[in-house]
C-alpha atoms as a PDB file:
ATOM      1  CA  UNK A   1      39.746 258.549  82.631  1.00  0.00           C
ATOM      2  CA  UNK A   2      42.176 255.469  83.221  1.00  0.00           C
ATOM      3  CA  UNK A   3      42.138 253.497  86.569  1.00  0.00           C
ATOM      4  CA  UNK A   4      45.501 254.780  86.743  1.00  0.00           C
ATOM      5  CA  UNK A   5      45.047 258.085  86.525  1.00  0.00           C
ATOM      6  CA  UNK A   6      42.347 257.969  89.230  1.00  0.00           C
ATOM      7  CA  UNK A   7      43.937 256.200  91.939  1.00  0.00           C
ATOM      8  CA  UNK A   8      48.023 257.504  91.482  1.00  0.00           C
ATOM      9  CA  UNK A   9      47.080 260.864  93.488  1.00  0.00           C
ATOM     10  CA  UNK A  10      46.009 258.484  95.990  1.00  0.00           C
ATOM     11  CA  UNK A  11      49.277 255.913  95.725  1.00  0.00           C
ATOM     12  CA  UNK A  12      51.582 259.000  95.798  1.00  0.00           C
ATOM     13  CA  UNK A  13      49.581 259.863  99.759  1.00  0.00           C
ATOM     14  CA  UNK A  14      50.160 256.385 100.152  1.00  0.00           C
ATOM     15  CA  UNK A  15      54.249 256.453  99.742  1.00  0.00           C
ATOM     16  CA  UNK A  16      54.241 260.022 100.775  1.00  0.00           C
ATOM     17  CA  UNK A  17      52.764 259.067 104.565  1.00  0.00           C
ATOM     18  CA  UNK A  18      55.250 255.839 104.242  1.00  0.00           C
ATOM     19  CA  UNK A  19      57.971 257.171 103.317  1.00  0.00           C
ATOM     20  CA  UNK A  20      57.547 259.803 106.426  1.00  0.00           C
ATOM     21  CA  UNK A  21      57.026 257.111 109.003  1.00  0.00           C
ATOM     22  CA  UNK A  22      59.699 255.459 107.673  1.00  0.00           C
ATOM     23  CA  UNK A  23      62.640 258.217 107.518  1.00  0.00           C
ATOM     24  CA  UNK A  24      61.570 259.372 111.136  1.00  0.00           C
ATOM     25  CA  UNK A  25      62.458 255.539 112.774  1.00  0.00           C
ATOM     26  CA  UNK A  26      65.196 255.602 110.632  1.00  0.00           C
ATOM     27  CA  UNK A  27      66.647 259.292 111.569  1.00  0.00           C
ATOM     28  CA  UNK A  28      65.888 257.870 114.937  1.00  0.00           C
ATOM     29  CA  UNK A  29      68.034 254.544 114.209  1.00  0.00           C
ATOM     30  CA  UNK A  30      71.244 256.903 113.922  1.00  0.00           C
ATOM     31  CA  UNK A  31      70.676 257.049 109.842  1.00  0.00           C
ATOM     32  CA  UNK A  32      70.753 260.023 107.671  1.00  0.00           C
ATOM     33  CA  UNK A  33      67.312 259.839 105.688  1.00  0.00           C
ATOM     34  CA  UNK A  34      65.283 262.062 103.317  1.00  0.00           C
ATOM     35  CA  UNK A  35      62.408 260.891 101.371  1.00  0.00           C
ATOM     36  CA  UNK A  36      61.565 262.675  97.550  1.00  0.00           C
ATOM     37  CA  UNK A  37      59.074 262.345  95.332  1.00  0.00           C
ATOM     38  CA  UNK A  38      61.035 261.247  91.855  1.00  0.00           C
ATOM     39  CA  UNK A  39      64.404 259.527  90.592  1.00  0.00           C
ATOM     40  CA  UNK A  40      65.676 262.957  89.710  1.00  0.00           C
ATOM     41  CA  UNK A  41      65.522 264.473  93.104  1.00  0.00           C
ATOM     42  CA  UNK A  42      66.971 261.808  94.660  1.00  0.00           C
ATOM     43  CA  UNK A  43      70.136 262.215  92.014  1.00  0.00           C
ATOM     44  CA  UNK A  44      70.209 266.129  92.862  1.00  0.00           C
ATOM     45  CA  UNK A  45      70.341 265.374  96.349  1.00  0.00           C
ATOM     46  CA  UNK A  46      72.715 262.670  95.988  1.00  0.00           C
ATOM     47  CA  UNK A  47      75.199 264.926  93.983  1.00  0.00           C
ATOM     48  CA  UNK A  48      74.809 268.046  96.090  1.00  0.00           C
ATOM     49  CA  UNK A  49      76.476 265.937  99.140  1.00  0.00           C
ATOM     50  CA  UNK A  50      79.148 263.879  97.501  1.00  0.00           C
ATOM     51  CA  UNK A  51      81.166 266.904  95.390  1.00  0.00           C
ATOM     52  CA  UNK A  52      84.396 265.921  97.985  1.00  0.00           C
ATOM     53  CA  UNK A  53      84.909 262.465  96.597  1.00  0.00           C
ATOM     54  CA  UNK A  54      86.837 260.990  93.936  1.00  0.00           C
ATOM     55  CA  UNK A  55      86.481 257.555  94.002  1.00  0.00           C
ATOM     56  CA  UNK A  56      82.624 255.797  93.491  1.00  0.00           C
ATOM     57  CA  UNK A  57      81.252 251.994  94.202  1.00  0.00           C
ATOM     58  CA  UNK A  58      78.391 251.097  92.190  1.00  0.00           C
ATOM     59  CA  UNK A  59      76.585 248.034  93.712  1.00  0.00           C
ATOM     60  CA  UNK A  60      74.647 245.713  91.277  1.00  0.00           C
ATOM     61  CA  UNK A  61      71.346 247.691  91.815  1.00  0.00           C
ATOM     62  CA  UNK A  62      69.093 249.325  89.059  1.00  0.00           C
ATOM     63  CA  UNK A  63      68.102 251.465  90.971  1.00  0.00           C
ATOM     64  CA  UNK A  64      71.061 253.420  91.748  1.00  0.00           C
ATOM     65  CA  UNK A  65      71.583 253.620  88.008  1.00  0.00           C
ATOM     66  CA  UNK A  66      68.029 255.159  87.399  1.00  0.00           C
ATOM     67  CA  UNK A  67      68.920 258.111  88.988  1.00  0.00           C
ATOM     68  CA  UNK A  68      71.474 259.367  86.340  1.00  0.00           C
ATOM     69  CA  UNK A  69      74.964 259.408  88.447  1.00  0.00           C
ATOM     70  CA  UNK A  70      77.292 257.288  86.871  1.00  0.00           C
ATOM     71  CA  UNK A  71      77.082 259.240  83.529  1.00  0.00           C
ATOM     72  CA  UNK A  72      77.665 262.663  85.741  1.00  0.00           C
ATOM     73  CA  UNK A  73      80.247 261.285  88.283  1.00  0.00           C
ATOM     74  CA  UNK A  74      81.974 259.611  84.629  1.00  0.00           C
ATOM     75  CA  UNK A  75      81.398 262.955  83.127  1.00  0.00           C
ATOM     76  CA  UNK A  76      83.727 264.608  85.846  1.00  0.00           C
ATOM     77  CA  UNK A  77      86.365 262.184  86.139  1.00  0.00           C
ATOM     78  CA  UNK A  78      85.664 260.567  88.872  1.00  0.00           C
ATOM     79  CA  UNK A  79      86.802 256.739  89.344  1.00  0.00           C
ATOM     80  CA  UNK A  80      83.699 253.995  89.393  1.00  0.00           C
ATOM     81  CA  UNK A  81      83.952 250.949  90.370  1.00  0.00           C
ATOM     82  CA  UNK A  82      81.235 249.136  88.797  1.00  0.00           C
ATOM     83  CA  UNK A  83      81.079 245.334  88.197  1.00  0.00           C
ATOM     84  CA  UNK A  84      78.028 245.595  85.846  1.00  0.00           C
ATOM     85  CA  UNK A  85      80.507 247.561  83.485  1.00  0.00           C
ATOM     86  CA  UNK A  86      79.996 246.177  79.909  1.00  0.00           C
ATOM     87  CA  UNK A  87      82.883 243.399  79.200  1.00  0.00           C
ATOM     88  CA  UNK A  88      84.822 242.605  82.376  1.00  0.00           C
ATOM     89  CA  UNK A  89      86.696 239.445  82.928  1.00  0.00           C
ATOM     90  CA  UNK A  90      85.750 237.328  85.833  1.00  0.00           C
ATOM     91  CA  UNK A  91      88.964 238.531  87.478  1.00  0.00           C
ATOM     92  CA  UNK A  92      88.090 242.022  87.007  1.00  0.00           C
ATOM     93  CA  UNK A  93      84.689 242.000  88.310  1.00  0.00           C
ATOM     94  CA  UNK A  94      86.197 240.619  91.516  1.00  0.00           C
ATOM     95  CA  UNK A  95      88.912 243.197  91.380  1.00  0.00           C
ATOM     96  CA  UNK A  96      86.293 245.852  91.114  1.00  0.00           C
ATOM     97  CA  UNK A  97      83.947 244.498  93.791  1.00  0.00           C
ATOM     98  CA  UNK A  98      86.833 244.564  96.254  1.00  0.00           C
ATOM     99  CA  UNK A  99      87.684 248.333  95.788  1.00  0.00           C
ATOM    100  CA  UNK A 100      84.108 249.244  96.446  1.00  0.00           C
ATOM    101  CA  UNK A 101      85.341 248.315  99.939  1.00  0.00           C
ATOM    102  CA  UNK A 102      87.907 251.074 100.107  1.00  0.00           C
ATOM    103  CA  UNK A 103      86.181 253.459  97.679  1.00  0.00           C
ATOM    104  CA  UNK A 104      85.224 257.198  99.249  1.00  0.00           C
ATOM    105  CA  UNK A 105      81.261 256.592  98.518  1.00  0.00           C
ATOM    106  CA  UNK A 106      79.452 253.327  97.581  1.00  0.00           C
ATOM    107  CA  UNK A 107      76.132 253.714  96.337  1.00  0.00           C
ATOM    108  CA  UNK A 108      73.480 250.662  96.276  1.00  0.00           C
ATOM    109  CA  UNK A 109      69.758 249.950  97.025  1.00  0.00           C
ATOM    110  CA  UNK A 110      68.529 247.540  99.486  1.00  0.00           C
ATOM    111  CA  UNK A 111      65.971 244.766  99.111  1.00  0.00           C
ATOM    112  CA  UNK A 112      63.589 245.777 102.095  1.00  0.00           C
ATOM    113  CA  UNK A 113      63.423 248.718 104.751  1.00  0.00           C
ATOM    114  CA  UNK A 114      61.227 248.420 107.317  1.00  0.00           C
ATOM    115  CA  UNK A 115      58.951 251.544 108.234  1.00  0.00           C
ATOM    116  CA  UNK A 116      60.060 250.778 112.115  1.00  0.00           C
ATOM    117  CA  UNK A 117      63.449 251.849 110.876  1.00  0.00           C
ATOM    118  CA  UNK A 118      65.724 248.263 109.806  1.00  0.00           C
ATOM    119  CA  UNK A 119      67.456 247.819 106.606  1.00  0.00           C
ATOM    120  CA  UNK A 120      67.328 244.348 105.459  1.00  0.00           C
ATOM    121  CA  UNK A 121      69.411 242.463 102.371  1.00  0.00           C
ATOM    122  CA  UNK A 122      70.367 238.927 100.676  1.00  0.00           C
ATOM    123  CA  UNK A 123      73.587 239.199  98.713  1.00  0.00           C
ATOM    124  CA  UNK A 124      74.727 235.940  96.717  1.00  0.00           C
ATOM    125  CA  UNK A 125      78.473 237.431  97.047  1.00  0.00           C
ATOM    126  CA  UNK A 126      78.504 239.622  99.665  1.00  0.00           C
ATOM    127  CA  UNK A 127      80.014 242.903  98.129  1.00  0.00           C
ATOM    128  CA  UNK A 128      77.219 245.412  98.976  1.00  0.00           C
ATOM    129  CA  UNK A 129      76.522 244.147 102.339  1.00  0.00           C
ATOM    130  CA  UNK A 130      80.450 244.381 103.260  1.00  0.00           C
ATOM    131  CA  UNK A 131      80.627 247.738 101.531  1.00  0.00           C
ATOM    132  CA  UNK A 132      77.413 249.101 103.094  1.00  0.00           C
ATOM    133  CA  UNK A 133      78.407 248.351 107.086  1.00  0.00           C
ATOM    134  CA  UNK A 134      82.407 249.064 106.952  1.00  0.00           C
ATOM    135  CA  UNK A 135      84.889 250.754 104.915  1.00  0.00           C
ATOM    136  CA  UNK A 136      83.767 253.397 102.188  1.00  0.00           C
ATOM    137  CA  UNK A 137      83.713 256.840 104.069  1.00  0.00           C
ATOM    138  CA  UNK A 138      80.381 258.036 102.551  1.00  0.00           C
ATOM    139  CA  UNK A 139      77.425 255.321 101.668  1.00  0.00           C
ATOM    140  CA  UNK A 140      74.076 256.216 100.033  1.00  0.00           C
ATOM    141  CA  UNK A 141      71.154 253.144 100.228  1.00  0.00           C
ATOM    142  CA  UNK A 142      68.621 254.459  97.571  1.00  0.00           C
ATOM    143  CA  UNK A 143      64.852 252.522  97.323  1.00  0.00           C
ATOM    144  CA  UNK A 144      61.732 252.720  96.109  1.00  0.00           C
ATOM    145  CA  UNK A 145      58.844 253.121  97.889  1.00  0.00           C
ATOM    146  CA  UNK A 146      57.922 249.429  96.777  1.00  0.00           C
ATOM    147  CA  UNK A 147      60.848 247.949  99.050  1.00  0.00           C
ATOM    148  CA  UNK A 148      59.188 249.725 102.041  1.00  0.00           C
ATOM    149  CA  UNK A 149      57.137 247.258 104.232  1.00  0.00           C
ATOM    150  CA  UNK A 150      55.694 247.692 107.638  1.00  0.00           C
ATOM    151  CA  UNK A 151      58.118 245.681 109.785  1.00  0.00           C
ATOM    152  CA  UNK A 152      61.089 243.800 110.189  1.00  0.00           C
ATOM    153  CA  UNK A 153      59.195 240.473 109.473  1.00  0.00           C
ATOM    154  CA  UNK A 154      57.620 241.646 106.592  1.00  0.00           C
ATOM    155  CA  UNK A 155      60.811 243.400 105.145  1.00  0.00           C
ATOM    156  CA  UNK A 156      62.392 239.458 105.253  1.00  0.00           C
ATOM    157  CA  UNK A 157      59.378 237.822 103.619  1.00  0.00           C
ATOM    158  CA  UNK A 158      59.874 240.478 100.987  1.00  0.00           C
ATOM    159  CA  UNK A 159      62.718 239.407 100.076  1.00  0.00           C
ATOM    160  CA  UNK A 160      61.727 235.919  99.575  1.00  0.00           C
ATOM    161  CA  UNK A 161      58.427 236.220  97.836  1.00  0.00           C
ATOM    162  CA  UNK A 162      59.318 239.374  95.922  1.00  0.00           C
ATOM    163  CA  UNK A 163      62.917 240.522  95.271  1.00  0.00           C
ATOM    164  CA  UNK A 164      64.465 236.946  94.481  1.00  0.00           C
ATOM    165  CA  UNK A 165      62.227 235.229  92.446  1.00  0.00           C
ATOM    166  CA  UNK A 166      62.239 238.666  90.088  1.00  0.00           C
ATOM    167  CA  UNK A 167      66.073 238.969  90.768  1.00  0.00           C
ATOM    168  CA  UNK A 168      67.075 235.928  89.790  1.00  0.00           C
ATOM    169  CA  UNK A 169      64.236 235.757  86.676  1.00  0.00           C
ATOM    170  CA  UNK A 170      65.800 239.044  85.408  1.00  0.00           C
ATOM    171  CA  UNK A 171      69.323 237.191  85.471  1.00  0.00           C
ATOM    172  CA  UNK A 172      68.026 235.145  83.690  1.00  0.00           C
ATOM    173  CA  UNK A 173      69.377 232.092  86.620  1.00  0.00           C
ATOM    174  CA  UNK A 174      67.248 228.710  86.854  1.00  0.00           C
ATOM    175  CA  UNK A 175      66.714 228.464  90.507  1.00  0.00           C
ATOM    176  CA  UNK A 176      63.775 227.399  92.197  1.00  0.00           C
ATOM    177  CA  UNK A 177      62.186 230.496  92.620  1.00  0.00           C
ATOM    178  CA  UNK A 178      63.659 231.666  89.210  1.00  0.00           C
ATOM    179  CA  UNK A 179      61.643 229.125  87.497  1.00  0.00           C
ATOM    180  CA  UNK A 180      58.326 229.175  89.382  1.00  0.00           C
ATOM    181  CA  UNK A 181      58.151 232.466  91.180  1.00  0.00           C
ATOM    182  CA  UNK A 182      57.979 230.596  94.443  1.00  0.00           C
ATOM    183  CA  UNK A 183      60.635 230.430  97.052  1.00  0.00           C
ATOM    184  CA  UNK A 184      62.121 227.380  98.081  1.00  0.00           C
ATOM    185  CA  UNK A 185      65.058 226.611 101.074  1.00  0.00           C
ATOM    186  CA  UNK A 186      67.370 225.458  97.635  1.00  0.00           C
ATOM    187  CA  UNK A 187      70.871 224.056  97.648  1.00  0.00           C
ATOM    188  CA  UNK A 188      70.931 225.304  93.709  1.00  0.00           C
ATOM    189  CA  UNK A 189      74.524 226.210  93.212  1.00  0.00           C
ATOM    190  CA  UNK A 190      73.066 229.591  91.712  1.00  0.00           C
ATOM    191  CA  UNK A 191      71.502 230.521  94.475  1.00  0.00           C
ATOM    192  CA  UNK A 192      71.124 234.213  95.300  1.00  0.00           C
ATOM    193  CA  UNK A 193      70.326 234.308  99.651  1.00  0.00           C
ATOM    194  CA  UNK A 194      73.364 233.378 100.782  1.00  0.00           C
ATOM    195  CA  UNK A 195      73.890 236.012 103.634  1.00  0.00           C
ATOM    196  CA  UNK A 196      71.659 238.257 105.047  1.00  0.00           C
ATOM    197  CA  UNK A 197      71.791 241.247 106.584  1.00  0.00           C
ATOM    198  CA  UNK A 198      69.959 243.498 109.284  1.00  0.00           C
ATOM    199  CA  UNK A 199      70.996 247.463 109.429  1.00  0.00           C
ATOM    200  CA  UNK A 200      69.280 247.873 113.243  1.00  0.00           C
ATOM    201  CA  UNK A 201      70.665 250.695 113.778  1.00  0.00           C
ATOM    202  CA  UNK A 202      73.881 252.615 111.864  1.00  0.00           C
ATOM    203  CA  UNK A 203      76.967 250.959 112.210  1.00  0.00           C
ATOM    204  CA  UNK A 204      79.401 253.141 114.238  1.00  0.00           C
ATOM    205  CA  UNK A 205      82.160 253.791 112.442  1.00  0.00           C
ATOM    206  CA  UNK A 206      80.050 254.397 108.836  1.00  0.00           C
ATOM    207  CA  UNK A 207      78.189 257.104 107.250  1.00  0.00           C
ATOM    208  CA  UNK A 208      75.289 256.332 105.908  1.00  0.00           C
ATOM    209  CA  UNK A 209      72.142 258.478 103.948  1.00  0.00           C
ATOM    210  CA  UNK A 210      69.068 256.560 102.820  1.00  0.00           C
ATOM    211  CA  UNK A 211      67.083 257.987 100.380  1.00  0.00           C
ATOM    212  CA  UNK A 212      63.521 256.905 100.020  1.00  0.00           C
ATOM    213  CA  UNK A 213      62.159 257.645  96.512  1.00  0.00           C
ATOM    214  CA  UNK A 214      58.354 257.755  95.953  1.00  0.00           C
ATOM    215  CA  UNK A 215      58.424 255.912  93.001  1.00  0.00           C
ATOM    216  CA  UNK A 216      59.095 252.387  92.095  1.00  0.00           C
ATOM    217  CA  UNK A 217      62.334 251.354  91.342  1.00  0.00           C
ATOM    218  CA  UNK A 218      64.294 247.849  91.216  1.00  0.00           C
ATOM    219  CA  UNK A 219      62.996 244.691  92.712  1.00  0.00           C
END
């Protein structure tokens, strides 16, 4: 029998106790949160809540994308906005990332959540972290189980010694932690952590669902 085999009952206790900690401090921080088992339950659950809206913001997240949406929202006719669409002008791409500010639901990951109950990003541009606080009437923050950590502290040092080195590698962009896996306080014009972001508690005038997923997903 394969090491993995042997030890993924035990990883899926491991997310599964997580992932319950985690949705109770956040259910307590004002948020709507579930927590599933695969990709395809978070999708069904997804879809099952958002069958009033028309409009759709994509964020620049796998993991939103691995749980088979876009095809189905594209399928009915619904309008995405998504700035990884294949082809886009510069101008267009910023046209698009502005409407996911005024779309009906915006749908994007996050790069840490704490299991005390914070929500924690780094945008470069700052499109998902407006769009997640203010303005869409419906927002869904789907993550792994991997971008759970125990606290707020920890959720922050995630970010720098996990999500942007393997961001910015998968981009394929030469920054300092891009090239060694390492981060450093850069000035590199390509530079990813420009703003950051800290979801305490829900913002008051937004609706937001975070679905944990005991799987994992993105960076």
């Amino acid at each position: 029998m394969e090491y993995k085999q042997i030890t993924e009952p035990f990883n899926q206790w491991l997310g599964q106790k997580q992932g319950e900690k985690s949705v109770k401090n956040l259910i307590k921080h004002g948020f709507d949160a579930h927590f599933v088992e695969t990709k395809e339950e978070a999708g069904s659950l997804i879809e099952s809540k958002v069958g009033e809206f028309e409009s759709f913001g994509f964020a620049g997240s796998d993991t939103t994308r691995k749980i088979g949406l876009i095809e189905k929202l594209r399928d009915q006719g619904k309008t995405l906005y998504d700035h990884w669409e294949e082809g886009l002008a510069p101008e267009d791409g910023f046209r698009i990332r502005k409407k996911q500010s005024d779309c009906d639901c915006f749908l994007c990951s996050a790069n840490a959540i704490s299991m005390t109950g914070e929500i924690v990003n780094m945008d470069g541009v700052g499109n998902r972290t407006n769009a997640m606080s203010f303005g869409p009437k419906k927002v869904f923050i789907v993550a792994g189980m991997n971008k759970v950590t125990k606290d707020l502290d920890s959720a922050l040092n995630r970010i720098h010694e996990v999500a942007a080195p393997m961001r910015a590698k998968s981009l394929g962009i030469e920054t300092p932690c891009g090239k060694t896996g390492i981060c450093g306080d850069c000035n590199d014009p390509m530079r990813l952590c420009r703003i950051t972001t800290i979801l305490h508690r829900r913002p008051m005038m937004t609706d937001i669902s975070v679905v944990l997923i005991n799987e994992s997903l993105g960076f």
